[in-house]
C-alpha atoms as a PDB file:
ATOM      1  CA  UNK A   1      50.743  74.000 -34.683  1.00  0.00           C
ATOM      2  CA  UNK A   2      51.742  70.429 -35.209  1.00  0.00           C
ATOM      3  CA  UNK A   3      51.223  69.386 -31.994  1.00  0.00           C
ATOM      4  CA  UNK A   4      47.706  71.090 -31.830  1.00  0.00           C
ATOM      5  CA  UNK A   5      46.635  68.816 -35.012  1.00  0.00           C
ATOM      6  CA  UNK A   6      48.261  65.757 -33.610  1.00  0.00           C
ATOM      7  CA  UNK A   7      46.301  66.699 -30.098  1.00  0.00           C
ATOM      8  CA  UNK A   8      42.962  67.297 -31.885  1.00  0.00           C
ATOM      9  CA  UNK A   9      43.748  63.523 -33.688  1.00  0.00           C
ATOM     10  CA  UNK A  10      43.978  61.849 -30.654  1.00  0.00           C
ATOM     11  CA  UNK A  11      41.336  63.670 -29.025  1.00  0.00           C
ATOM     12  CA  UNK A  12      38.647  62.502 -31.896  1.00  0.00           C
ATOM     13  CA  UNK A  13      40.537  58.477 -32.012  1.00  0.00           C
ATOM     14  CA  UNK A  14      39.180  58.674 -27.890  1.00  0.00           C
ATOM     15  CA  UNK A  15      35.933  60.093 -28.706  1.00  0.00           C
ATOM     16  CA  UNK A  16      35.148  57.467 -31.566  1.00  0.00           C
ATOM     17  CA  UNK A  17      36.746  54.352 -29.014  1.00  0.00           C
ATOM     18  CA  UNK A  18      34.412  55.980 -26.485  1.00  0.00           C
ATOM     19  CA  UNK A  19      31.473  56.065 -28.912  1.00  0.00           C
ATOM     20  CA  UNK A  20      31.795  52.493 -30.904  1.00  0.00           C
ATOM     21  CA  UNK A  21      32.772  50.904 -26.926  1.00  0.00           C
ATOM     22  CA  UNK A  22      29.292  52.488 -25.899  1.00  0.00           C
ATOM     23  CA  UNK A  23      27.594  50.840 -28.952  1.00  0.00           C
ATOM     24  CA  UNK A  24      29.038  47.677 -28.399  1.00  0.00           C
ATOM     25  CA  UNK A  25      27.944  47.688 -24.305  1.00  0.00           C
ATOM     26  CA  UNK A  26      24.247  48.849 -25.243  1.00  0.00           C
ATOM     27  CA  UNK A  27      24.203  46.154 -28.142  1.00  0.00           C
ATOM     28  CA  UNK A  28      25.332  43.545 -25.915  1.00  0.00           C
ATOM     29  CA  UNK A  29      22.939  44.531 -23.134  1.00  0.00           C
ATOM     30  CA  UNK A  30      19.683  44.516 -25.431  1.00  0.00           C
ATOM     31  CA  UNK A  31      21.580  40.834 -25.644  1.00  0.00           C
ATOM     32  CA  UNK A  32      21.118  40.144 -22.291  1.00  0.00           C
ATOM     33  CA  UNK A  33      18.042  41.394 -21.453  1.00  0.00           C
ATOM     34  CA  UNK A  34      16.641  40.141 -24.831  1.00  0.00           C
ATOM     35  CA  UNK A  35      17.680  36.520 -23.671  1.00  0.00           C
ATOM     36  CA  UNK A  36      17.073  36.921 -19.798  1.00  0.00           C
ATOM     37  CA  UNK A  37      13.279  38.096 -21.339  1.00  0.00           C
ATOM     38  CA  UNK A  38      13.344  35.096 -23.538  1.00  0.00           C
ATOM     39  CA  UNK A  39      14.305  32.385 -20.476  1.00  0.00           C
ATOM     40  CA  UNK A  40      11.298  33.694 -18.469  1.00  0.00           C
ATOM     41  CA  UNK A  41       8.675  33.540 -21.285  1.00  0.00           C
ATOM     42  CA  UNK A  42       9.747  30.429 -22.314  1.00  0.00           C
ATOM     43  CA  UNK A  43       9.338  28.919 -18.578  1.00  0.00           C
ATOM     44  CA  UNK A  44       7.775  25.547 -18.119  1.00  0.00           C
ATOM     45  CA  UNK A  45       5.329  24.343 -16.251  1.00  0.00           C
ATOM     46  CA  UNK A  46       6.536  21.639 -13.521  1.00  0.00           C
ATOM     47  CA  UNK A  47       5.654  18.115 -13.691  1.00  0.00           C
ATOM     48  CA  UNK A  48       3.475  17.086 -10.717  1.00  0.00           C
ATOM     49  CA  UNK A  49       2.877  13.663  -9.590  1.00  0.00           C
ATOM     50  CA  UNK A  50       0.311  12.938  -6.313  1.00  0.00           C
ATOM     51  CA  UNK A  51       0.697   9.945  -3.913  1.00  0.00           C
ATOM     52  CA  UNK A  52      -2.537   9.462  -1.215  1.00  0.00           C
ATOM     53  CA  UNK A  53      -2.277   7.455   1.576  1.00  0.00           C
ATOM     54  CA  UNK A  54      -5.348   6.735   4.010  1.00  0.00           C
ATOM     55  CA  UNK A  55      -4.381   6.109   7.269  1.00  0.00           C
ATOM     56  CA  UNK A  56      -6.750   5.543   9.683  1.00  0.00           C
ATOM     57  CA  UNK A  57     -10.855   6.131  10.745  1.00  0.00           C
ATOM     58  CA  UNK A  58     -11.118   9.034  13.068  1.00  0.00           C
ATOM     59  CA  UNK A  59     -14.255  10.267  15.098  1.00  0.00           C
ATOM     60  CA  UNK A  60     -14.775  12.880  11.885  1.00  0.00           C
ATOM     61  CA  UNK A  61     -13.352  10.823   8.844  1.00  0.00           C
ATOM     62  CA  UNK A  62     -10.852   9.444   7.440  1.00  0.00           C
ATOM     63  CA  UNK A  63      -7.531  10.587   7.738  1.00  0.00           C
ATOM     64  CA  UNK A  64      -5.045  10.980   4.787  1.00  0.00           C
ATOM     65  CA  UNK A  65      -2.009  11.792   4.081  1.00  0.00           C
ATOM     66  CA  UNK A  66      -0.462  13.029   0.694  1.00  0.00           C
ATOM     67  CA  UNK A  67       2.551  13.252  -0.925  1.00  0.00           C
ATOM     68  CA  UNK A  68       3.261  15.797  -3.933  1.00  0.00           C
ATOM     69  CA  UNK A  69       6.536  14.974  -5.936  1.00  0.00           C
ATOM     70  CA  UNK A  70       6.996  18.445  -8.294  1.00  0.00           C
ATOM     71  CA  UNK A  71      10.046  18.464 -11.173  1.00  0.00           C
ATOM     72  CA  UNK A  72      11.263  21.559 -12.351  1.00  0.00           C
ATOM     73  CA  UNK A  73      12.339  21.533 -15.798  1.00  0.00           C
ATOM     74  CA  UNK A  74      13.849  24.363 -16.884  1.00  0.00           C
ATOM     75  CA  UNK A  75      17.071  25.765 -16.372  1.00  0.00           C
ATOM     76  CA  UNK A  76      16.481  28.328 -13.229  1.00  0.00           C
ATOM     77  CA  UNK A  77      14.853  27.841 -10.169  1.00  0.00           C
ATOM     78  CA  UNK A  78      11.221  28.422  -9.473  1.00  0.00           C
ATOM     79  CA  UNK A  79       9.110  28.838  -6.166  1.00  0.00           C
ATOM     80  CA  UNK A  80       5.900  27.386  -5.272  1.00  0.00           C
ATOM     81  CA  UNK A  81       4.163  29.514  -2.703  1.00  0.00           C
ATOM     82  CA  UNK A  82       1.955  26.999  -2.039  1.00  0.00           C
ATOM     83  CA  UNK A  83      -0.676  24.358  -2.853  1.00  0.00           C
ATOM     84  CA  UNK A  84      -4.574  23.671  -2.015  1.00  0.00           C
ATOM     85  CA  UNK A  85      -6.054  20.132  -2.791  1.00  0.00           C
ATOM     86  CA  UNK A  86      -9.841  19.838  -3.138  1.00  0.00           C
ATOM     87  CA  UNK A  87     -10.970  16.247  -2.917  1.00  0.00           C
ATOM     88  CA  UNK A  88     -14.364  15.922  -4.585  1.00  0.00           C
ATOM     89  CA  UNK A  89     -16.578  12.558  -5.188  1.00  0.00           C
ATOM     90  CA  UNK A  90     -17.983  11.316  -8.153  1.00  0.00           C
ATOM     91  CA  UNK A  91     -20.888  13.316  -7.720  1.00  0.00           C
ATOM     92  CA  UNK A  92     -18.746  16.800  -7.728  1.00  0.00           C
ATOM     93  CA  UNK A  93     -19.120  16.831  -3.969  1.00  0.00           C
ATOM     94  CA  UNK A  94     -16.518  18.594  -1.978  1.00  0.00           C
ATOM     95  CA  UNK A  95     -15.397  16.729   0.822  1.00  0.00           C
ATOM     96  CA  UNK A  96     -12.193  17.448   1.770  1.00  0.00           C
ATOM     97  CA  UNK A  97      -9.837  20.287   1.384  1.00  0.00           C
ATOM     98  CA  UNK A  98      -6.379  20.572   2.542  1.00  0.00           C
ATOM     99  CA  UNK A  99      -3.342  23.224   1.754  1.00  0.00           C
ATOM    100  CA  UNK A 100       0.543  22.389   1.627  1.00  0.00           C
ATOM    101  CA  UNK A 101       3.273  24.681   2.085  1.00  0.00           C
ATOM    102  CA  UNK A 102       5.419  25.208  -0.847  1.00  0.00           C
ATOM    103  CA  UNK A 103       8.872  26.422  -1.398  1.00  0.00           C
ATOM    104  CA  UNK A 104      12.076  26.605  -3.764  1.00  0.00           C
ATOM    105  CA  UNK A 105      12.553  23.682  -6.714  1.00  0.00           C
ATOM    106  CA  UNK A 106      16.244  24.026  -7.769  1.00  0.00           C
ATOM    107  CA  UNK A 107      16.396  23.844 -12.108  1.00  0.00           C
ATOM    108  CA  UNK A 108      16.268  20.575 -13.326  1.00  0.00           C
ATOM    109  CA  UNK A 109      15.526  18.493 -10.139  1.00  0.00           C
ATOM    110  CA  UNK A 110      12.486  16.696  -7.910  1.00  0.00           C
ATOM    111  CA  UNK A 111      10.901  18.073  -4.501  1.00  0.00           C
ATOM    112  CA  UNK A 112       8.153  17.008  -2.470  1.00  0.00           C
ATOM    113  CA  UNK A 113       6.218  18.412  -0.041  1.00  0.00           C
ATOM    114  CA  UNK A 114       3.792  16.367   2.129  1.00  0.00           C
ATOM    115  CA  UNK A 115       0.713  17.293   4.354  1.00  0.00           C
ATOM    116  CA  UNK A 116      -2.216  15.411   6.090  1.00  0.00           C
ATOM    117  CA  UNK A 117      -5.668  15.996   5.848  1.00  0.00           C
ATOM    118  CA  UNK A 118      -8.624  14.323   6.529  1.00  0.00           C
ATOM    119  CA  UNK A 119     -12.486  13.786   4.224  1.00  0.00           C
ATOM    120  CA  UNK A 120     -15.413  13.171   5.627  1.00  0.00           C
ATOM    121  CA  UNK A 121     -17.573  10.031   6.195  1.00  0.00           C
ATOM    122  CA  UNK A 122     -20.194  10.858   3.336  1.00  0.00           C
ATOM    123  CA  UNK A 123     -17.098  10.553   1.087  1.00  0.00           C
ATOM    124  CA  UNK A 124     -17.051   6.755   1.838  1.00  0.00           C
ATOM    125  CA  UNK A 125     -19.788   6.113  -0.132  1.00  0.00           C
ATOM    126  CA  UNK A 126     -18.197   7.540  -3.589  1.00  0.00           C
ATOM    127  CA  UNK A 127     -16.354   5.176  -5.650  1.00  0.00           C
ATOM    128  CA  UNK A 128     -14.320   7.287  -6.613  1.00  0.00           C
ATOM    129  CA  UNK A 129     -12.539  10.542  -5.266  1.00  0.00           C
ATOM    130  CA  UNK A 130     -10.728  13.364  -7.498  1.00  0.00           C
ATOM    131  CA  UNK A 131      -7.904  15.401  -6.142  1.00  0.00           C
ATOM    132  CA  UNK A 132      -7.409  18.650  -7.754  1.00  0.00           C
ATOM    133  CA  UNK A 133      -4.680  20.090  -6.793  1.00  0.00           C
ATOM    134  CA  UNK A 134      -3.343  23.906  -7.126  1.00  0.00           C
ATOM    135  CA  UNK A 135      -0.649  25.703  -7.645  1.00  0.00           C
ATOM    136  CA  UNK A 136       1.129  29.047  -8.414  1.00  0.00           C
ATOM    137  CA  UNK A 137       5.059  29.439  -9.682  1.00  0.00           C
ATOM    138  CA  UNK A 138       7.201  32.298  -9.487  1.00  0.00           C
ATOM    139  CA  UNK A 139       9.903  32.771 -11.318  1.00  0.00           C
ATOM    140  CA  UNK A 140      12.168  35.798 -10.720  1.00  0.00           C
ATOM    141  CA  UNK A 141      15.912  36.698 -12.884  1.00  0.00           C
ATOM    142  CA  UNK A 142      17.044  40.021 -12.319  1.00  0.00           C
ATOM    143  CA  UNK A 143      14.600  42.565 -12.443  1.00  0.00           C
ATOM    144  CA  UNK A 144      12.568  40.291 -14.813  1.00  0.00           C
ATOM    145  CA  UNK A 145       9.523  37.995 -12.785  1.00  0.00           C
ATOM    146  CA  UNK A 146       6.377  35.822 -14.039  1.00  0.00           C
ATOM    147  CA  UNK A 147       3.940  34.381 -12.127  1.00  0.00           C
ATOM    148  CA  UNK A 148       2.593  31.079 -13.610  1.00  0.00           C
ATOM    149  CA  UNK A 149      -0.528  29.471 -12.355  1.00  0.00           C
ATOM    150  CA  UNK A 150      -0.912  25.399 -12.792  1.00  0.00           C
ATOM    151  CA  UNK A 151      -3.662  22.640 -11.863  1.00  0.00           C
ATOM    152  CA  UNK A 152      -3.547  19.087 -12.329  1.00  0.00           C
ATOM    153  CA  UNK A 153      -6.172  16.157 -10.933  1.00  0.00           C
ATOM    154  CA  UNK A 154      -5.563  12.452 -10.168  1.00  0.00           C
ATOM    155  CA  UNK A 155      -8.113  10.220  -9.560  1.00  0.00           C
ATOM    156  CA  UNK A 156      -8.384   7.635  -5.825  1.00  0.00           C
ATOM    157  CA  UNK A 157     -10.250   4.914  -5.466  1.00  0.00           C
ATOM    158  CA  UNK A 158     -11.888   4.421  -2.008  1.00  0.00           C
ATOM    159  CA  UNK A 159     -10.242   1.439   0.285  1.00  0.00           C
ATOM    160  CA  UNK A 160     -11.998  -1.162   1.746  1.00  0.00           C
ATOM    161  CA  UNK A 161     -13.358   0.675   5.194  1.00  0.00           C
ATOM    162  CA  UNK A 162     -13.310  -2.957   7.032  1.00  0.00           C
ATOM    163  CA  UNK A 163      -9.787  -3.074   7.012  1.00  0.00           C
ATOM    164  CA  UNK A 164      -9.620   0.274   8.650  1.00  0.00           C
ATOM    165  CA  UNK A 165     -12.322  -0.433  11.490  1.00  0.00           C
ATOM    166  CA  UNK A 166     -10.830  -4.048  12.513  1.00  0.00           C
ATOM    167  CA  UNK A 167      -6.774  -2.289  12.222  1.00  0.00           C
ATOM    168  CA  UNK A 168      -5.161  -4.572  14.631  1.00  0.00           C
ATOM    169  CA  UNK A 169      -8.454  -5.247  16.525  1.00  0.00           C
ATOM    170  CA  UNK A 170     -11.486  -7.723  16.369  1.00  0.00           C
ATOM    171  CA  UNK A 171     -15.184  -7.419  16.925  1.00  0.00           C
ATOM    172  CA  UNK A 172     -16.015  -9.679  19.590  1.00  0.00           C
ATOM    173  CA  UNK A 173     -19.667 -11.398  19.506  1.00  0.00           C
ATOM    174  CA  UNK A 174     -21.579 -13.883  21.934  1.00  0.00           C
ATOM    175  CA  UNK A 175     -24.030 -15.731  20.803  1.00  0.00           C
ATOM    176  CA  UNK A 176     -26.332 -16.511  24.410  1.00  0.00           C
ATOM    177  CA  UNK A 177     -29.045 -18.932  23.903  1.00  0.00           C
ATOM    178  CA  UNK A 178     -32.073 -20.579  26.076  1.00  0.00           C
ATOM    179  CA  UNK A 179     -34.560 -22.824  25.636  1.00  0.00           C
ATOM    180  CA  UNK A 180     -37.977 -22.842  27.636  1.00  0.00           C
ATOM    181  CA  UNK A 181     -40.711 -25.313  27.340  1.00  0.00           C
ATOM    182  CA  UNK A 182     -43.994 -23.399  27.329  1.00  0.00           C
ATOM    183  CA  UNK A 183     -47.542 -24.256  26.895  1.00  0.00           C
ATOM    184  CA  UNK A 184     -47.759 -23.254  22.674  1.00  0.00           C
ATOM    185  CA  UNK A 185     -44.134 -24.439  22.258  1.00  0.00           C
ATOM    186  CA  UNK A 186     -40.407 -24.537  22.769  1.00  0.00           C
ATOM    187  CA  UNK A 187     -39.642 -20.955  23.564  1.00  0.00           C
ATOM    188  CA  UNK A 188     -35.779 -20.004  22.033  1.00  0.00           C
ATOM    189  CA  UNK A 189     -33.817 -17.203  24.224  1.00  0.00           C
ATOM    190  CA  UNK A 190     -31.516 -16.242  21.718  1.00  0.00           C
ATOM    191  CA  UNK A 191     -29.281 -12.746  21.371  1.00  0.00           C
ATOM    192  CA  UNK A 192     -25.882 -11.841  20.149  1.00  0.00           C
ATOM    193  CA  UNK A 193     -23.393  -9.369  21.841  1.00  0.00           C
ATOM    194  CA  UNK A 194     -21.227  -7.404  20.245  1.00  0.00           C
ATOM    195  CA  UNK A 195     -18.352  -5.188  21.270  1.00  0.00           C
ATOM    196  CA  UNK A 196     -17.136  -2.240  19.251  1.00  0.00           C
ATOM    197  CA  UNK A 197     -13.368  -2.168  19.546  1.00  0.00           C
ATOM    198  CA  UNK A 198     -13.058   1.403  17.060  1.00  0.00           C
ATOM    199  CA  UNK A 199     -12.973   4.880  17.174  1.00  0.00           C
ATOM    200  CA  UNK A 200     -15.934   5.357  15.490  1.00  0.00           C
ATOM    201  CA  UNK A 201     -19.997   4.729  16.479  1.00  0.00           C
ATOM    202  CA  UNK A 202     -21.362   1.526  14.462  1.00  0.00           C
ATOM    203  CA  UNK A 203     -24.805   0.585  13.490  1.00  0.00           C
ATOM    204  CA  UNK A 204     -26.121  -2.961  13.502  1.00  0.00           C
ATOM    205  CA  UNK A 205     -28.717  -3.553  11.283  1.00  0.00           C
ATOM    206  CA  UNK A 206     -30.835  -5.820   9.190  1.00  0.00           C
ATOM    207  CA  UNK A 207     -30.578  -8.522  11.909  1.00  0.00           C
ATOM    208  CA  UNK A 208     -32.409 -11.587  11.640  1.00  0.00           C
ATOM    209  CA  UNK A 209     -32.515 -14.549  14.154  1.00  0.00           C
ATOM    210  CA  UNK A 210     -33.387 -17.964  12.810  1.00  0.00           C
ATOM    211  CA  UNK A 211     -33.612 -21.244  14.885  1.00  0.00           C
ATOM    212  CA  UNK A 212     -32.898 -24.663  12.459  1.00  0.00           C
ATOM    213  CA  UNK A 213     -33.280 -28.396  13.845  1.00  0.00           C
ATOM    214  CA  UNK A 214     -30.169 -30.468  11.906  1.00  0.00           C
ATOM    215  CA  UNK A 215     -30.670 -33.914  11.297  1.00  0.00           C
ATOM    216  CA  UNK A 216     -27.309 -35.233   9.489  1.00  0.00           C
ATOM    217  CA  UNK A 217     -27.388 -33.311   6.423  1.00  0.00           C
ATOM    218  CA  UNK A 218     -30.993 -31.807   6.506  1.00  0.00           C
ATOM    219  CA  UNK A 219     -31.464 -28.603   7.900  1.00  0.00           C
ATOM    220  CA  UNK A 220     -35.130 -27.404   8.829  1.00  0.00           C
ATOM    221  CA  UNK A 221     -36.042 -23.567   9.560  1.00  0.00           C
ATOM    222  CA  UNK A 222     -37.989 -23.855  12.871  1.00  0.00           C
ATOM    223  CA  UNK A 223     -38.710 -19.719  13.703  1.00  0.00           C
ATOM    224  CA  UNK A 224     -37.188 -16.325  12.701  1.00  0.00           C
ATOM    225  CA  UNK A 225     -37.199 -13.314  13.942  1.00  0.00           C
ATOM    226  CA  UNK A 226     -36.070  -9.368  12.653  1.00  0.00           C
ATOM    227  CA  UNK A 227     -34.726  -6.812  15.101  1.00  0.00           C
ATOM    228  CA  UNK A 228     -35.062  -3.709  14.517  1.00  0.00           C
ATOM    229  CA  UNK A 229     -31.271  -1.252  14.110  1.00  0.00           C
ATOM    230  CA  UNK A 230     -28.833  -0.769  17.121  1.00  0.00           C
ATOM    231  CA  UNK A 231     -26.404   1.894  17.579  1.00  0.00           C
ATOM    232  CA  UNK A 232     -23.065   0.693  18.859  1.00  0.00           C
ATOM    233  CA  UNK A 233     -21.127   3.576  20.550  1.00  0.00           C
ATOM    234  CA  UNK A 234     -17.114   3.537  20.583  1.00  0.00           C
ATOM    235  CA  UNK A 235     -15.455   0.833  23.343  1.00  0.00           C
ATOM    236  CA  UNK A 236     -19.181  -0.448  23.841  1.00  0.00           C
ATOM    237  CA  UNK A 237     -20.931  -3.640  23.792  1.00  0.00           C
ATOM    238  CA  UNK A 238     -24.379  -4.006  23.185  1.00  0.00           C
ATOM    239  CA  UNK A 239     -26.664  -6.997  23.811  1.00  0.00           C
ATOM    240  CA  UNK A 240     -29.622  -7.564  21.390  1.00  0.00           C
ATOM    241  CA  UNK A 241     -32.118 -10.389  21.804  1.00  0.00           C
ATOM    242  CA  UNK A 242     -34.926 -11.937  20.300  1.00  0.00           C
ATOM    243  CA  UNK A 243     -38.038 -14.657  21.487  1.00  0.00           C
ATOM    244  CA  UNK A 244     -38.961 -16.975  19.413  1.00  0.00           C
ATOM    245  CA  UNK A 245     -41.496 -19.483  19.694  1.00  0.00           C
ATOM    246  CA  UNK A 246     -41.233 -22.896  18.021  1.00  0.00           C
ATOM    247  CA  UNK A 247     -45.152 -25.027  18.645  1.00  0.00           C
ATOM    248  CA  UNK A 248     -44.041 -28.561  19.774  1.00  0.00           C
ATOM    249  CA  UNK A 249     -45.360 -30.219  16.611  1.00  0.00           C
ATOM    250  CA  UNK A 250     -43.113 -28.304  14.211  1.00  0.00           C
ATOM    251  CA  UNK A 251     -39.806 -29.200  16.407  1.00  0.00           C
ATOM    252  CA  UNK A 252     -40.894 -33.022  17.129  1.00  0.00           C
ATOM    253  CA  UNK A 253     -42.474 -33.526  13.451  1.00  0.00           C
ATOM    254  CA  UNK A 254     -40.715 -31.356  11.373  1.00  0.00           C
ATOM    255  CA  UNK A 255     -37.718 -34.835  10.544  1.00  0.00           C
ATOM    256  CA  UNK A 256     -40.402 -37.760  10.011  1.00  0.00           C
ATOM    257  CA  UNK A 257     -40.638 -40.246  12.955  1.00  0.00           C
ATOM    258  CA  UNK A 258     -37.371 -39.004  14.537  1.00  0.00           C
ATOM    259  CA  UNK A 259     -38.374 -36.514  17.431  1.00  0.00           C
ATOM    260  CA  UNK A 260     -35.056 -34.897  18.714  1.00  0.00           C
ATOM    261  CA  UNK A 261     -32.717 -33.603  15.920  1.00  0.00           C
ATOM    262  CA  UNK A 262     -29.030 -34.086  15.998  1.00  0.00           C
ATOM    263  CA  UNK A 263     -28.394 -30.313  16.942  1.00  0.00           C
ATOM    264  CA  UNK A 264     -30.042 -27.314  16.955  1.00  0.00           C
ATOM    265  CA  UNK A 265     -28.300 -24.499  14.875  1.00  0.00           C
ATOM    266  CA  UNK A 266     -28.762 -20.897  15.643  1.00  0.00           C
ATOM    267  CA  UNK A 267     -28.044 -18.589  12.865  1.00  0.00           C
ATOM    268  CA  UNK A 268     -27.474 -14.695  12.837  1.00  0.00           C
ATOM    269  CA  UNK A 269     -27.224 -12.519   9.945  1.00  0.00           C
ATOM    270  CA  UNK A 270     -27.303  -8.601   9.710  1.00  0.00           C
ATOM    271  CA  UNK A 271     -24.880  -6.071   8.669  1.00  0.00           C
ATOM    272  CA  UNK A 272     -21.811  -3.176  10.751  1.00  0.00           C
ATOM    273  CA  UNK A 273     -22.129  -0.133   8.933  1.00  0.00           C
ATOM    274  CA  UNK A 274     -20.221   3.531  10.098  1.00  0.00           C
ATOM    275  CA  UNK A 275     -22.962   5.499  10.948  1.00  0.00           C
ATOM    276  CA  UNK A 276     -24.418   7.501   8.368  1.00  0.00           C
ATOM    277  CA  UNK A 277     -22.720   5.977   5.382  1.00  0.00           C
ATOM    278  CA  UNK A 278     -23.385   2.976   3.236  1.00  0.00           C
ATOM    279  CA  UNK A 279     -20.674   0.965   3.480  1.00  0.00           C
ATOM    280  CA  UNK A 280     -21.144  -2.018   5.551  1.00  0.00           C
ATOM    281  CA  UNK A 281     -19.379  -5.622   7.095  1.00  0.00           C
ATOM    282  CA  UNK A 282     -21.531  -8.529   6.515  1.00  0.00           C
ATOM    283  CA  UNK A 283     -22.102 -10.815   9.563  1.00  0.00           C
ATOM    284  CA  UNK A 284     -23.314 -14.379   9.839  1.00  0.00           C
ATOM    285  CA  UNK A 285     -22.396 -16.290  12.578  1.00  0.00           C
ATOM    286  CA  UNK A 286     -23.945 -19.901  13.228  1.00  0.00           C
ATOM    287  CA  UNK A 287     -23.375 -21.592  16.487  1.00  0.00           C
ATOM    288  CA  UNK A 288     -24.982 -24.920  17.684  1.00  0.00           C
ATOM    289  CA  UNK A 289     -26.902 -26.191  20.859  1.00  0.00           C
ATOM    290  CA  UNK A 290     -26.678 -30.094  21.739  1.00  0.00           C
ATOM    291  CA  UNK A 291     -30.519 -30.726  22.306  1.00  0.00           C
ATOM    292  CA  UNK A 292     -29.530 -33.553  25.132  1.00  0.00           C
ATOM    293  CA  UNK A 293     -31.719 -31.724  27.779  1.00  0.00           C
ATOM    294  CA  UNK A 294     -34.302 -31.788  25.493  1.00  0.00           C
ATOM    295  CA  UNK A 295     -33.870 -35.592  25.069  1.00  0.00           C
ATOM    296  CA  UNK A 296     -35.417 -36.398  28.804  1.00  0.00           C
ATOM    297  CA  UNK A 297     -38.888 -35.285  27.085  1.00  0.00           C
ATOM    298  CA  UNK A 298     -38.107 -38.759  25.000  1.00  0.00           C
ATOM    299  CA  UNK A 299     -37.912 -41.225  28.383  1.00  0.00           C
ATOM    300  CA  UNK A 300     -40.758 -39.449  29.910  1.00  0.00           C
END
């Protein structure tokens, strides 16, 4: 009988370990998942920082490349699936869009992930460009995930596009030039050719040939002359002239008693623009013509 009491003892001192161990395991697993719940709520967005480099003029645009440095500050790791960038202008245009392949940020540390992409000539115009750039995070610990969506925008301020058509390479220009007596006048020959080194069509425009006598430091406009726009095709030269005619008494009378100036100064002025944009390189070139063969006229 004794032993049946002390059996029955034992039996209810394992069944009340059994039951207070079982409270104890579910208590401290509400725990857990309480705080596992907790971490991912409390998950913060990265910090996102965009570097833009342009590159180079293509036959399209101009090509880019960026740079996106992402920090992950919390505690666990996160994934970025991926990224799309829409570049924009001042205006709200879109002119560019570009994705980037994402991937694992390890907790409290910096990756980056880099792409190329490329916007389009109308963008050269803008001042400015905005980058907007898209994300989504997902963050996964046990059975527990969130998905966390994030945007940010830096602004880009359009480079110089000179620098980018004369890279490494020069615009060559000849300045041919003839002078014809004729019965109204001095007839000037004049043109300019120009080669287009890039990979991209050019326009020359707003050209304007003038003809000057120069006597020591006075300079006299003798004729002008406006041309009307050129298109300059990749790797090709154009040649674009102009007749102007200068009556005898304006080049002989223009200086007083002296009849011959000291030189005669051809000047050309217009403008290189990309085709279809705005943006433009200023030219003025001046070269000058020793009148000497003019000078028999003075003997005869």
């Amino acid at each position: 009988m004794k032993n049946k009491i002390l059996n029955n003892r034992k039996l209810k001192i394992f069944l009340l370990i059994i039951i207070l161990t079982s409270i104890i395991i579910s208590e401290y697993c509400i725990i857990i998942v309480t705080s596992v719940k907790e971490i991912i709520e409390n998950v913060k967005i990265p910090e996102v920082n965009v570097e833009i480099d342009f590159e180079k003029l293509t036959g399209e645009g101009l090509e880019y490349s960026v740079s996106v440095k992402v920090f992950n500050p919390n505690n666990i790791e996160i994934k970025i699936t991926e990224f799309s960038i829409a570049v924009k202008t001042d205006k709200n245009m879109v002119v560019g869009s570009l994705p980037i392949k994402g991937g694992i940020i390890k907790p409290e540390t910096t990756s980056t992930f880099k792409s190329k992409g490329e916007i389009l000539f109308k963008a050269i115009d803008a001042d400015i460009l905005t980058l907007t750039i898209n994300g989504d995070i997902t963050v996964k610990l046990g059975n527990f995930n969130k998905n966390i969506s994030f945007s940010t925008e830096t602004k880009v301020i359009i480079p110089n596009i000179a620098d980018f058509i004369l890279k490494n390479k020069t615009i060559d220009i000849e300045i041919p030039a003839q002078f014809k007596l004729r019965v109204k006048g001095l007839l000037g020959l004049v043109g300019v050719k120009i080669f287009n080194p890039s990979e991209i069509p050019l326009v020359l425009k707003n050209v304007i040939f003038r003809i000057y006598r120069v006597d020591e430091n006075k300079k006299t406009l003798l004729g002008e002359q406006n041309m009307n726009p050129n298109d300059i095709s990749t790797k090709e030269q154009i040649y674009v002239n102009a007749e102007i005619l200068i009556p005898y008494r304006k080049f002989f009378f223009s200086a007083g008693l002296k009849l011959l100036p000291n030189w005669i100064m051809l000047e050309i002025e217009g403008n290189l623009s990309i085709a279809g944009t705005r943006q433009i390189i200023p030219l003025s070139i001046k070269a000058y013509v020793d009148p000497h063969l003019i000078r028999i006229l003075e003997k005869i």
